[in-house]
PDB file of N, CA and C in Angstrom:
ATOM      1  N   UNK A   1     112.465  83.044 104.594  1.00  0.00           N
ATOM      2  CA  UNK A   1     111.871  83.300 103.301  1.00  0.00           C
ATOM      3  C   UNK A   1     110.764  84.335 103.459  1.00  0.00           C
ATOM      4  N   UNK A   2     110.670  85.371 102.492  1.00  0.00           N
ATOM      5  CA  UNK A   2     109.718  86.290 102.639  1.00  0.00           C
ATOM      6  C   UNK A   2     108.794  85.785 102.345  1.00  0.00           C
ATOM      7  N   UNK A   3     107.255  86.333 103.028  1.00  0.00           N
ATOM      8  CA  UNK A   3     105.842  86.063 102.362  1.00  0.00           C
ATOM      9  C   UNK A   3     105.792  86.300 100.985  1.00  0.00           C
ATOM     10  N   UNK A   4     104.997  85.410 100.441  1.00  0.00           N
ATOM     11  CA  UNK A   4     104.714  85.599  99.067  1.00  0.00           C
ATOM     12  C   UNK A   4     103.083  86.105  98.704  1.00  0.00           C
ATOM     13  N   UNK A   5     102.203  86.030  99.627  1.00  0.00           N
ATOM     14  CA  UNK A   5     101.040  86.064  99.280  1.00  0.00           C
ATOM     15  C   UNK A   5     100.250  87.163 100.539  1.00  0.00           C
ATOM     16  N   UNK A   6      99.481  88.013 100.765  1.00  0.00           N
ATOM     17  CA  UNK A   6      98.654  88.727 101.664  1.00  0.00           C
ATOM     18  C   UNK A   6      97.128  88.060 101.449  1.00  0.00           C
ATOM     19  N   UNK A   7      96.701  87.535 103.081  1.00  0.00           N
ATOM     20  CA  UNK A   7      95.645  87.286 103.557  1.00  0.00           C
ATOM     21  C   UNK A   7      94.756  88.208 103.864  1.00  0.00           C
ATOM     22  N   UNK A   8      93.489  88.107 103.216  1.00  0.00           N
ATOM     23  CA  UNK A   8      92.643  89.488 103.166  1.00  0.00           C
ATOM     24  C   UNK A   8      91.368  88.479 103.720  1.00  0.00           C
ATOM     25  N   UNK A   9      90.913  88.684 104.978  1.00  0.00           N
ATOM     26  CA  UNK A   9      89.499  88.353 105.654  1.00  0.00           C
ATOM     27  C   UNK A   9      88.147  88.903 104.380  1.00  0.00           C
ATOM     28  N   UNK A  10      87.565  87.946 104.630  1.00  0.00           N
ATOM     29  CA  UNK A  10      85.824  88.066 103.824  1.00  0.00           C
ATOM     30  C   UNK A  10      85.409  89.549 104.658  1.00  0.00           C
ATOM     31  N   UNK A  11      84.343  90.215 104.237  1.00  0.00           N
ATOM     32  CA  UNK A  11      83.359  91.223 105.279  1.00  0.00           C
ATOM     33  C   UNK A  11      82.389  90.620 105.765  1.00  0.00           C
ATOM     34  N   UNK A  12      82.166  88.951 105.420  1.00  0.00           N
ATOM     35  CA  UNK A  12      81.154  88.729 106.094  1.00  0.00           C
ATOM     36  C   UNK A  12      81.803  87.749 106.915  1.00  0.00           C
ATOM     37  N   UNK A  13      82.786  87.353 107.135  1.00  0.00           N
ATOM     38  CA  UNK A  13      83.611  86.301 107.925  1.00  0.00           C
ATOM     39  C   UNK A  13      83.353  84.906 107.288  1.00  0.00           C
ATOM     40  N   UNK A  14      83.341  84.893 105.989  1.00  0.00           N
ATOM     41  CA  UNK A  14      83.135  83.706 105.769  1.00  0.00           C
ATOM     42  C   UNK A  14      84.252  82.876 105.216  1.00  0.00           C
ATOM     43  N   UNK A  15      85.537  83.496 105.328  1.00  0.00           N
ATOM     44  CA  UNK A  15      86.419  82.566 104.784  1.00  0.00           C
ATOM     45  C   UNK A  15      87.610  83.680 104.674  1.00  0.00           C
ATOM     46  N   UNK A  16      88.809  83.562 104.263  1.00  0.00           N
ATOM     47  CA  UNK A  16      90.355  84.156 104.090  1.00  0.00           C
ATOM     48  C   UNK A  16      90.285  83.667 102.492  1.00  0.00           C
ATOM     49  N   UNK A  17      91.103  84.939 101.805  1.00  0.00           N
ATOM     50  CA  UNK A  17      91.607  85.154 100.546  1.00  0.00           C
ATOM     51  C   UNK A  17      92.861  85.335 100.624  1.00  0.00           C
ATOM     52  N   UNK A  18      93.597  84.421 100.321  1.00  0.00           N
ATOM     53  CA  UNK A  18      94.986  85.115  99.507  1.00  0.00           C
ATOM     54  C   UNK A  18      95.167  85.260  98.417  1.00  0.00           C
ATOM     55  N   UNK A  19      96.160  86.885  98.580  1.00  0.00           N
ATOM     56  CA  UNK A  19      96.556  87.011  96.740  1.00  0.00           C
ATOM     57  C   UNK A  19      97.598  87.216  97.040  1.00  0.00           C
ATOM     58  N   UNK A  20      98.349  86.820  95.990  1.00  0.00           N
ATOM     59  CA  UNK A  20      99.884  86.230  95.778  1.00  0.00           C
ATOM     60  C   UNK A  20     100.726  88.017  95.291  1.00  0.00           C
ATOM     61  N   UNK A  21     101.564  87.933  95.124  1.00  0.00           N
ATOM     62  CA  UNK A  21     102.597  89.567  95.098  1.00  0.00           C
ATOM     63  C   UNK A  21     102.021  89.480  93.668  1.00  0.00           C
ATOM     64  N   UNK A  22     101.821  88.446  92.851  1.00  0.00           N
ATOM     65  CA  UNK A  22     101.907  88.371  91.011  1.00  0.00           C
ATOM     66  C   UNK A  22     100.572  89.261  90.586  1.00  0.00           C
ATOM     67  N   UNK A  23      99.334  88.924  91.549  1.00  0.00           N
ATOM     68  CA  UNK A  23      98.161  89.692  91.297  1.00  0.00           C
ATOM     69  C   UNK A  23      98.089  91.171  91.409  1.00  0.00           C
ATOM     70  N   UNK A  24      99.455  92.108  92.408  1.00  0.00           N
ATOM     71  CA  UNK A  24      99.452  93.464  92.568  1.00  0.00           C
ATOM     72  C   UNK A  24     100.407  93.760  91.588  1.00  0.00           C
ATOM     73  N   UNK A  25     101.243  92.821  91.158  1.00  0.00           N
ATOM     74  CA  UNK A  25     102.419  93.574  90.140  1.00  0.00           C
ATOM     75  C   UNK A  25     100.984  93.312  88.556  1.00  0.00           C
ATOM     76  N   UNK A  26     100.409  92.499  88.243  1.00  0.00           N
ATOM     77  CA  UNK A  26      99.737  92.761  86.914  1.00  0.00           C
ATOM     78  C   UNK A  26      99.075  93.832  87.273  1.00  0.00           C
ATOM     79  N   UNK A  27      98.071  93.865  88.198  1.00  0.00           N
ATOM     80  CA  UNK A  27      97.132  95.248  87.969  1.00  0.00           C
ATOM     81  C   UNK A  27      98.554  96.651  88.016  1.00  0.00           C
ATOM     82  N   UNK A  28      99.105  96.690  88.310  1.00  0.00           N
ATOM     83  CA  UNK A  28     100.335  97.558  88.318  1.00  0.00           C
ATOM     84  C   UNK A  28     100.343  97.761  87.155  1.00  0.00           C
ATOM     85  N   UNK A  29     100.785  96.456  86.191  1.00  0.00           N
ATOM     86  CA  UNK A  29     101.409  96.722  84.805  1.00  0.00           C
ATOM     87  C   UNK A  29     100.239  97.238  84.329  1.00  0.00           C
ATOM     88  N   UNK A  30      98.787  96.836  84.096  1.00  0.00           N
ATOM     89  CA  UNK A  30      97.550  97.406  83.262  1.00  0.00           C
ATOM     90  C   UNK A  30      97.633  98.968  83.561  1.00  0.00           C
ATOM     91  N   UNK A  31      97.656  98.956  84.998  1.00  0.00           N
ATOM     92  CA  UNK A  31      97.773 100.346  85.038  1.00  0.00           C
ATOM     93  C   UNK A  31      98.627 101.406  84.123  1.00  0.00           C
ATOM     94  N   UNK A  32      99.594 100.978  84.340  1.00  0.00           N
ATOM     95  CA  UNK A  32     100.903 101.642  83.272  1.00  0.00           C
ATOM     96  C   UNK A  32     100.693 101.519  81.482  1.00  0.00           C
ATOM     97  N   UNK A  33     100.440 100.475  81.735  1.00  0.00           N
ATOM     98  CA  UNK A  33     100.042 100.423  80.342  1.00  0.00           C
ATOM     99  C   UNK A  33      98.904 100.930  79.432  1.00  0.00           C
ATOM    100  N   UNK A  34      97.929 101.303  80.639  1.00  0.00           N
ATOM    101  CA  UNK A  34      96.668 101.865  80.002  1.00  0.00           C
ATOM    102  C   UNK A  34      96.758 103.725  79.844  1.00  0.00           C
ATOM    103  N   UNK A  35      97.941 103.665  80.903  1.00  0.00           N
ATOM    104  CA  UNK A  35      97.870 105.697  80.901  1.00  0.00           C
ATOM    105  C   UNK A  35      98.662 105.704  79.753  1.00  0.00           C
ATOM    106  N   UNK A  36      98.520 107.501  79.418  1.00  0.00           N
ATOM    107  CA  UNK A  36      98.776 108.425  78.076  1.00  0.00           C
ATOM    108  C   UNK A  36     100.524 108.578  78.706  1.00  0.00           C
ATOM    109  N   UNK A  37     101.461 108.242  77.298  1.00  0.00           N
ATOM    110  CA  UNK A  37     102.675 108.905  77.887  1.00  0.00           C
ATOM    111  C   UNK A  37     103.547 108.278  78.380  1.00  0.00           C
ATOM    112  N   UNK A  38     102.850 107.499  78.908  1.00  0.00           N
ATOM    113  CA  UNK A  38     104.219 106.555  80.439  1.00  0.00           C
ATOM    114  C   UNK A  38     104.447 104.655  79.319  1.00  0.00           C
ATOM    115  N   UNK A  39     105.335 104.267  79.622  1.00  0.00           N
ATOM    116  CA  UNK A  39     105.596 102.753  79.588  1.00  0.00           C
ATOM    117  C   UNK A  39     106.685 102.414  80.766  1.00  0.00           C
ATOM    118  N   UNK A  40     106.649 101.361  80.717  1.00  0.00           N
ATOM    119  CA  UNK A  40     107.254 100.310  81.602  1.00  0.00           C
ATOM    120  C   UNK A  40     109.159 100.458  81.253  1.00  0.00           C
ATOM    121  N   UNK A  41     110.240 100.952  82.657  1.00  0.00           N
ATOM    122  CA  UNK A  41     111.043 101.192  82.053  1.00  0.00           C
ATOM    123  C   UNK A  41     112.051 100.234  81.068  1.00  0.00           C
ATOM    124  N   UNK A  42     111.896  98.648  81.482  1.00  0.00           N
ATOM    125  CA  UNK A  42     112.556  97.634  80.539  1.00  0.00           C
ATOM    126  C   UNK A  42     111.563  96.607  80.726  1.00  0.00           C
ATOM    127  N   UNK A  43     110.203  96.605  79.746  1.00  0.00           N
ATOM    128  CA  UNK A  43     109.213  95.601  79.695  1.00  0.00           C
ATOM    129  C   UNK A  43     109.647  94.576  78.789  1.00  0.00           C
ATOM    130  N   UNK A  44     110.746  93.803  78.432  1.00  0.00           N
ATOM    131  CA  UNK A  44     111.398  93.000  77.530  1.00  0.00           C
ATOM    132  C   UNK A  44     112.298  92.228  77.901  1.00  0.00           C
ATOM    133  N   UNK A  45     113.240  93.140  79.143  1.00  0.00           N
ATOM    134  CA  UNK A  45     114.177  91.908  79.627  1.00  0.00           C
ATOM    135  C   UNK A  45     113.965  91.264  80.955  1.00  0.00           C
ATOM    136  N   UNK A  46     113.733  89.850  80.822  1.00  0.00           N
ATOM    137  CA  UNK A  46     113.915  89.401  81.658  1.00  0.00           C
ATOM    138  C   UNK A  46     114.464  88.788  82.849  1.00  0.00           C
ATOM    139  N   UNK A  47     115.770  89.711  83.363  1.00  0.00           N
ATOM    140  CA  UNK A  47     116.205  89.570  84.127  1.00  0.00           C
ATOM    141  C   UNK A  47     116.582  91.463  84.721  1.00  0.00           C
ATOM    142  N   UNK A  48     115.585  92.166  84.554  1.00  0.00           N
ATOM    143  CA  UNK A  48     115.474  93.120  85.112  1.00  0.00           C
ATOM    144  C   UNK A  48     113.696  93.549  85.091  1.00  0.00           C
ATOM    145  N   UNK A  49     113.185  93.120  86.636  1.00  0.00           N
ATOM    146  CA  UNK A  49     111.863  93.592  86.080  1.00  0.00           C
ATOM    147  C   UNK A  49     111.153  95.142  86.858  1.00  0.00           C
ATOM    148  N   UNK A  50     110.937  96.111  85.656  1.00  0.00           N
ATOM    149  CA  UNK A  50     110.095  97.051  86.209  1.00  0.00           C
ATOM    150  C   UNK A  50     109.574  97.016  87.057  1.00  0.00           C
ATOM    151  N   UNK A  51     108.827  96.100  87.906  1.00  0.00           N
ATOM    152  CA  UNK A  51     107.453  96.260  88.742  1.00  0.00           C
ATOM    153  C   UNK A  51     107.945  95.440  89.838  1.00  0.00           C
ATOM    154  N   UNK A  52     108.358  95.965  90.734  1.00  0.00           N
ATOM    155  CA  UNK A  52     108.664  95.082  92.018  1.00  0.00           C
ATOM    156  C   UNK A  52     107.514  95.486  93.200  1.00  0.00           C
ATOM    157  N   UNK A  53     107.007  93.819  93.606  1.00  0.00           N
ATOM    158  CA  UNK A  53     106.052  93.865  94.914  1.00  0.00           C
ATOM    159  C   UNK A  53     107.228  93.039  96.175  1.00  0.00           C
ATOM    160  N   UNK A  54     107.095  93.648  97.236  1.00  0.00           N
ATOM    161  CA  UNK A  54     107.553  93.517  98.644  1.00  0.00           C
ATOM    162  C   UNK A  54     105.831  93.235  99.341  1.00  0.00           C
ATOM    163  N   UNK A  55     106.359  92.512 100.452  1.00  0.00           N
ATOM    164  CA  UNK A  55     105.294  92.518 101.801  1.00  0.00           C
ATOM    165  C   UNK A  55     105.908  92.424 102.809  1.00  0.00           C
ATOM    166  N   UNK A  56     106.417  93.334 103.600  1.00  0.00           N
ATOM    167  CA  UNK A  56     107.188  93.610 104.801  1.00  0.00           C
ATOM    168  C   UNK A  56     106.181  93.633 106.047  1.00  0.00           C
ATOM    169  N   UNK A  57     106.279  92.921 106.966  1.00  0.00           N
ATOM    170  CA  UNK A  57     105.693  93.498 108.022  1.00  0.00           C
ATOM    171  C   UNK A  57     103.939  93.728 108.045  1.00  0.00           C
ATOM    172  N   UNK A  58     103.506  93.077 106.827  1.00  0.00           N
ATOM    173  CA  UNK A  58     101.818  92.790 106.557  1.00  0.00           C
ATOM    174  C   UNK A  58     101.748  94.555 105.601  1.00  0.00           C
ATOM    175  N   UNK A  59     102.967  94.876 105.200  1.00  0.00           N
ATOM    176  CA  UNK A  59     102.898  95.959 104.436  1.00  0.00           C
ATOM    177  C   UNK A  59     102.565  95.994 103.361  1.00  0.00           C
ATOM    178  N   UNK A  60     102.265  96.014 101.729  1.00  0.00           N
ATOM    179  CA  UNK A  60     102.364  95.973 100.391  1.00  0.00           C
ATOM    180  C   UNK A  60     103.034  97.113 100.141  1.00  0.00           C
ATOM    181  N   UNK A  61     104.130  97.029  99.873  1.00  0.00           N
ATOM    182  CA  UNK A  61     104.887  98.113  99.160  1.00  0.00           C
ATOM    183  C   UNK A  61     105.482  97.515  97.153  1.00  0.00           C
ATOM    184  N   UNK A  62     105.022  98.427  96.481  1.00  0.00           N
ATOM    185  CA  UNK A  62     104.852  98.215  95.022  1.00  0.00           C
ATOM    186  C   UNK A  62     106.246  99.449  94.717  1.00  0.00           C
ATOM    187  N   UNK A  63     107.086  98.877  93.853  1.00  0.00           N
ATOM    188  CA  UNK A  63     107.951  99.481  93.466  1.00  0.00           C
ATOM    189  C   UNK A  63     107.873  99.802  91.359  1.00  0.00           C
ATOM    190  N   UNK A  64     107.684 100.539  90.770  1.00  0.00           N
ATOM    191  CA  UNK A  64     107.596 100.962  89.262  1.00  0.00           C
ATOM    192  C   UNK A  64     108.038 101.796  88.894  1.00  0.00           C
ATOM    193  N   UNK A  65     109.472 101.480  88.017  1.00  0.00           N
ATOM    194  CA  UNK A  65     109.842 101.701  87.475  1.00  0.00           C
ATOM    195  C   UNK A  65     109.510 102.750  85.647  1.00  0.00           C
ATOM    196  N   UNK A  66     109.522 103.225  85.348  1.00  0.00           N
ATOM    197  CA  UNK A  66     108.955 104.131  83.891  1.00  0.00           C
ATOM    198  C   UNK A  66     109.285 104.889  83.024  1.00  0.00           C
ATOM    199  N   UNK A  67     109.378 104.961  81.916  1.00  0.00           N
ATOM    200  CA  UNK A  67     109.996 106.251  81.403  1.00  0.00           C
ATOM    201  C   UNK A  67     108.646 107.241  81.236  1.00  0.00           C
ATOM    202  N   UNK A  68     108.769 108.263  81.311  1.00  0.00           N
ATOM    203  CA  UNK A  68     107.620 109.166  80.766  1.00  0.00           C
ATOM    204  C   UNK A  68     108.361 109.921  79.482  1.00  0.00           C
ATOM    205  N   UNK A  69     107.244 109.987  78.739  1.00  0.00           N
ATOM    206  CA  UNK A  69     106.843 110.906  77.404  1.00  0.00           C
ATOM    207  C   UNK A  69     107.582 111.879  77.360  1.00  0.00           C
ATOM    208  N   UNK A  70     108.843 112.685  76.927  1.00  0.00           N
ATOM    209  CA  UNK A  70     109.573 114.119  77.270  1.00  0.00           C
ATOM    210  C   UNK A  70     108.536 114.844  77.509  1.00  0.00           C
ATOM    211  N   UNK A  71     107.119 115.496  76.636  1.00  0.00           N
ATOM    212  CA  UNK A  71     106.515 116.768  76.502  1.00  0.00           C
ATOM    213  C   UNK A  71     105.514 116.098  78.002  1.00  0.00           C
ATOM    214  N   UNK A  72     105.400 115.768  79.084  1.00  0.00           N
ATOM    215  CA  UNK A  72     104.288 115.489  80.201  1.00  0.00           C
ATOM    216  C   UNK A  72     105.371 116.324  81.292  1.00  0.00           C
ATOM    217  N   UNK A  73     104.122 116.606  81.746  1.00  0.00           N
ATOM    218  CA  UNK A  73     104.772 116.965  83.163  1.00  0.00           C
ATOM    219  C   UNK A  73     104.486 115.826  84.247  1.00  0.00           C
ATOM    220  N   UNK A  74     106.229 115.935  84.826  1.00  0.00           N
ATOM    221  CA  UNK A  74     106.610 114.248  85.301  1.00  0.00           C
ATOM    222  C   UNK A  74     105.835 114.073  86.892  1.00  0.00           C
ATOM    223  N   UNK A  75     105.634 115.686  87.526  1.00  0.00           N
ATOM    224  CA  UNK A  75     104.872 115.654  88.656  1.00  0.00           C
ATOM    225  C   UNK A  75     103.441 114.717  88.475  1.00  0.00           C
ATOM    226  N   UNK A  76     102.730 115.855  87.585  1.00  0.00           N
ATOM    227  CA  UNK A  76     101.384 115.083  86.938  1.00  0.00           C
ATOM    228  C   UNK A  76     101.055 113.763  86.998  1.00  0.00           C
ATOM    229  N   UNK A  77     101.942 112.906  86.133  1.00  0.00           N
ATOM    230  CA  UNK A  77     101.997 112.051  85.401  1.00  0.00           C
ATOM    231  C   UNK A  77     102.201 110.772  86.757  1.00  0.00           C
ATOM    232  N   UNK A  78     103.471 111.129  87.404  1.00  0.00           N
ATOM    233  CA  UNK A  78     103.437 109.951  88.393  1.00  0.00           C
ATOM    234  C   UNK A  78     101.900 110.177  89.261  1.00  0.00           C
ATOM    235  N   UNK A  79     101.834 111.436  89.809  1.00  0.00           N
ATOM    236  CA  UNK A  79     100.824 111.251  90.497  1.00  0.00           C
ATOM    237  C   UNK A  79      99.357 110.762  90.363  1.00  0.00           C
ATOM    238  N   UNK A  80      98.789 110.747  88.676  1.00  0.00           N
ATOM    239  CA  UNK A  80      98.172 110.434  88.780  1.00  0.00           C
ATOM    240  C   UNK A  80      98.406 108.873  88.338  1.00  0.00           C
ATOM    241  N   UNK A  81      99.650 108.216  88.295  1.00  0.00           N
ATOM    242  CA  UNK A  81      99.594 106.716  87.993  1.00  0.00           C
ATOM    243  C   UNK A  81      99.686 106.516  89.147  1.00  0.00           C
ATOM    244  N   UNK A  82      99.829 106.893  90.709  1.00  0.00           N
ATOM    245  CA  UNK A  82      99.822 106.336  91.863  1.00  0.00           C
ATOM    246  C   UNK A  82      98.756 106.072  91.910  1.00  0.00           C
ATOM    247  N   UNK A  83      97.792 106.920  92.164  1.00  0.00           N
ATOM    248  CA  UNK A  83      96.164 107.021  92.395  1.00  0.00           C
ATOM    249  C   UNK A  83      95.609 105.988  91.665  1.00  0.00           C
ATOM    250  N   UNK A  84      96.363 106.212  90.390  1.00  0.00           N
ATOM    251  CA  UNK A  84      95.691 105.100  89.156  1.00  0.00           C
ATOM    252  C   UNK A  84      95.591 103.055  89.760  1.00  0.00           C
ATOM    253  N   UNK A  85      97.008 103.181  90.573  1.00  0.00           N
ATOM    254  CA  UNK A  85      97.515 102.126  91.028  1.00  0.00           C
ATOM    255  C   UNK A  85      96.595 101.411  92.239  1.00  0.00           C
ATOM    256  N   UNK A  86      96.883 102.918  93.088  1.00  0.00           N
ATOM    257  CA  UNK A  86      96.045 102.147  94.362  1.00  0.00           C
ATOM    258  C   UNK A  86      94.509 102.542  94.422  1.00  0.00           C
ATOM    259  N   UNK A  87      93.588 103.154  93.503  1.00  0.00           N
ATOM    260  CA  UNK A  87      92.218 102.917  93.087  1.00  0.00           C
ATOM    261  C   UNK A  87      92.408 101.684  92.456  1.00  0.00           C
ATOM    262  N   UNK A  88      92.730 101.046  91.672  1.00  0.00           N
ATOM    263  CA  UNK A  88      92.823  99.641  90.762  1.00  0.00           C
ATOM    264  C   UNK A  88      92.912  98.611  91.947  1.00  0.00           C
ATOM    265  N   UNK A  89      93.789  98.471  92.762  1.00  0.00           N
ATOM    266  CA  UNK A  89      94.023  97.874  93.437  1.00  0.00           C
ATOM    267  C   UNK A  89      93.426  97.613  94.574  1.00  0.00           C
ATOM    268  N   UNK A  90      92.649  98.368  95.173  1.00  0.00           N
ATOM    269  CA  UNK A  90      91.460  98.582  96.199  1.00  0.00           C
ATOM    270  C   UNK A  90      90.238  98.475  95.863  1.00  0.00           C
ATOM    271  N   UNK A  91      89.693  98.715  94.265  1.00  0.00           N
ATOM    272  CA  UNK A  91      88.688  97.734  93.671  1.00  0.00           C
ATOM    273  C   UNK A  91      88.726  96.540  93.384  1.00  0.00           C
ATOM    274  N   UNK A  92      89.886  95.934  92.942  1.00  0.00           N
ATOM    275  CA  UNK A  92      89.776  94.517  92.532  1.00  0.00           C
ATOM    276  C   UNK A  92      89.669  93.558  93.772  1.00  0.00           C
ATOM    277  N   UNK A  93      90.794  94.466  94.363  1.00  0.00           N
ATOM    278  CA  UNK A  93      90.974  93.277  95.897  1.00  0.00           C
ATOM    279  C   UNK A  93      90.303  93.379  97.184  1.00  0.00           C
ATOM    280  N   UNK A  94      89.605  94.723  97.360  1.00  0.00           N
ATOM    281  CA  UNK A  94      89.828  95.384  98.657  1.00  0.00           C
ATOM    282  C   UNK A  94      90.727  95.385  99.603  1.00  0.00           C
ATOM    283  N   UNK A  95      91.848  95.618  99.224  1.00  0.00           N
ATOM    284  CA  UNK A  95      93.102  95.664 100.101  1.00  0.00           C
ATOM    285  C   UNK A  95      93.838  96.400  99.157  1.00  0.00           C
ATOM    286  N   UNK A  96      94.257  97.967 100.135  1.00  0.00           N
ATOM    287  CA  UNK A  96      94.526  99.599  99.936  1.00  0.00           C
ATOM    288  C   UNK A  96      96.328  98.858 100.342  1.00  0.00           C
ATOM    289  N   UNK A  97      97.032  99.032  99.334  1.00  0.00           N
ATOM    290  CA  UNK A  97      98.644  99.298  99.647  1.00  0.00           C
ATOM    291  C   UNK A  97      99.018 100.541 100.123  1.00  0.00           C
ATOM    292  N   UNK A  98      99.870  99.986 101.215  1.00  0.00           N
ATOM    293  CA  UNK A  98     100.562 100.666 101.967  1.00  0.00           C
ATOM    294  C   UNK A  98     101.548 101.772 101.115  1.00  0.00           C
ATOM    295  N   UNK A  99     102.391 101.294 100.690  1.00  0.00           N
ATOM    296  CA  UNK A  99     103.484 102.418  99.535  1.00  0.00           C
ATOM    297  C   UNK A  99     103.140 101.899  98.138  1.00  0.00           C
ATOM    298  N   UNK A 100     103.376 102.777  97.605  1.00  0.00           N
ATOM    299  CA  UNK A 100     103.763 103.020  95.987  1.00  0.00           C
ATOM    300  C   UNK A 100     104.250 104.067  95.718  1.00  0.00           C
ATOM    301  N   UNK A 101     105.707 103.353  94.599  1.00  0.00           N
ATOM    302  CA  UNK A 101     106.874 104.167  94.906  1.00  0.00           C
ATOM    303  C   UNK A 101     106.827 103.980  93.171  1.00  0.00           C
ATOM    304  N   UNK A 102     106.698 105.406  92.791  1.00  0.00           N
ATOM    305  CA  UNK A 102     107.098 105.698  91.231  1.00  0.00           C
ATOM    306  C   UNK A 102     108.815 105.962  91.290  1.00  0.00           C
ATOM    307  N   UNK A 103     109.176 105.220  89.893  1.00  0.00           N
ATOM    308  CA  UNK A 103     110.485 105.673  90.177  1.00  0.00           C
ATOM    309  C   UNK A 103     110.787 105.999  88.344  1.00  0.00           C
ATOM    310  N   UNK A 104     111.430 107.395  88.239  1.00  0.00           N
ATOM    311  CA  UNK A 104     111.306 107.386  86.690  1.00  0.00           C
ATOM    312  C   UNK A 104     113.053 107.231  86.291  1.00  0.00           C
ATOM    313  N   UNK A 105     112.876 106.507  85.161  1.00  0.00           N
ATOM    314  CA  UNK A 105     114.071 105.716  84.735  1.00  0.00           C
ATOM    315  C   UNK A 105     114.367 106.342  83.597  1.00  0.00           C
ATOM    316  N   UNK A 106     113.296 106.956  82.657  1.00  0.00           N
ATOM    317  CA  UNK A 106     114.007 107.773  81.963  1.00  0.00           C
ATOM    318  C   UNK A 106     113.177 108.467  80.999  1.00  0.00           C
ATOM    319  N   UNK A 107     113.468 109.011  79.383  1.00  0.00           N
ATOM    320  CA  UNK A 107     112.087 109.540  78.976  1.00  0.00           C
ATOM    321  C   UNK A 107     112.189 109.049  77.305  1.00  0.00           C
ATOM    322  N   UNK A 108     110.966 109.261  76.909  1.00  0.00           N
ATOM    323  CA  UNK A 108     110.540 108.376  75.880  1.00  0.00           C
ATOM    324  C   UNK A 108     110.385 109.869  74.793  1.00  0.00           C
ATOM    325  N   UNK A 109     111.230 109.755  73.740  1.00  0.00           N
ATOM    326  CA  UNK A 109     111.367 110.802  72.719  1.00  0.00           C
ATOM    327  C   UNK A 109     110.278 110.640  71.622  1.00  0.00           C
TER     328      UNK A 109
END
């Protein structure tokens, strides 16, 4: 069975945190949801979900799915929802993911 959760040490050694895959896929979704342009590529059905978290190997790899806006430029746009992703994610938790993988699914007219 794969890990479900990443153990993140205190800075002062005072104890272990885990956060579960569910805490990197929401800040994921806020992320997406808060930029200009982009949505989530099927935020409705539930048995296909946009936002896939993996932990391979003590890795975090985040998988998101999206359509972007036709008139954005799609370079732009992912790149700055990566940044968007793993700044969000390295403030809330202090623990910097390894990959994040934009993947665009299609575009929003």
């Amino acid at each position: 069975m794969a890990q479900e959760y990443i153990a993140v040490k205190d800075k002062h050694d005072l104890g272990l945190i885990a956060l579960s895959k569910s805490v990197f896929e929401t800040i994921a979704q806020i992320a997406v949801e808060e930029a200009d342009g982009l949505t989530l590529a099927d935020p409705f059905n539930p048995f296909k979900n946009s936002i896939n978290c993996k932990i391979q190997n003590d890795q975090l790899i985040i998988s998101v799915a999206i359509k972007v806006k036709y008139d954005m430029n799609v370079k732009e746009a992912c790149a700055k929802l990566q940044n968007t992703i793993h700044d969000n994610i390295a403030h809330m938790s202090d623990y910097t993911p390894d990959i994040i993988d934009i993947r665009v699914a299609g575009f929003v007219f």
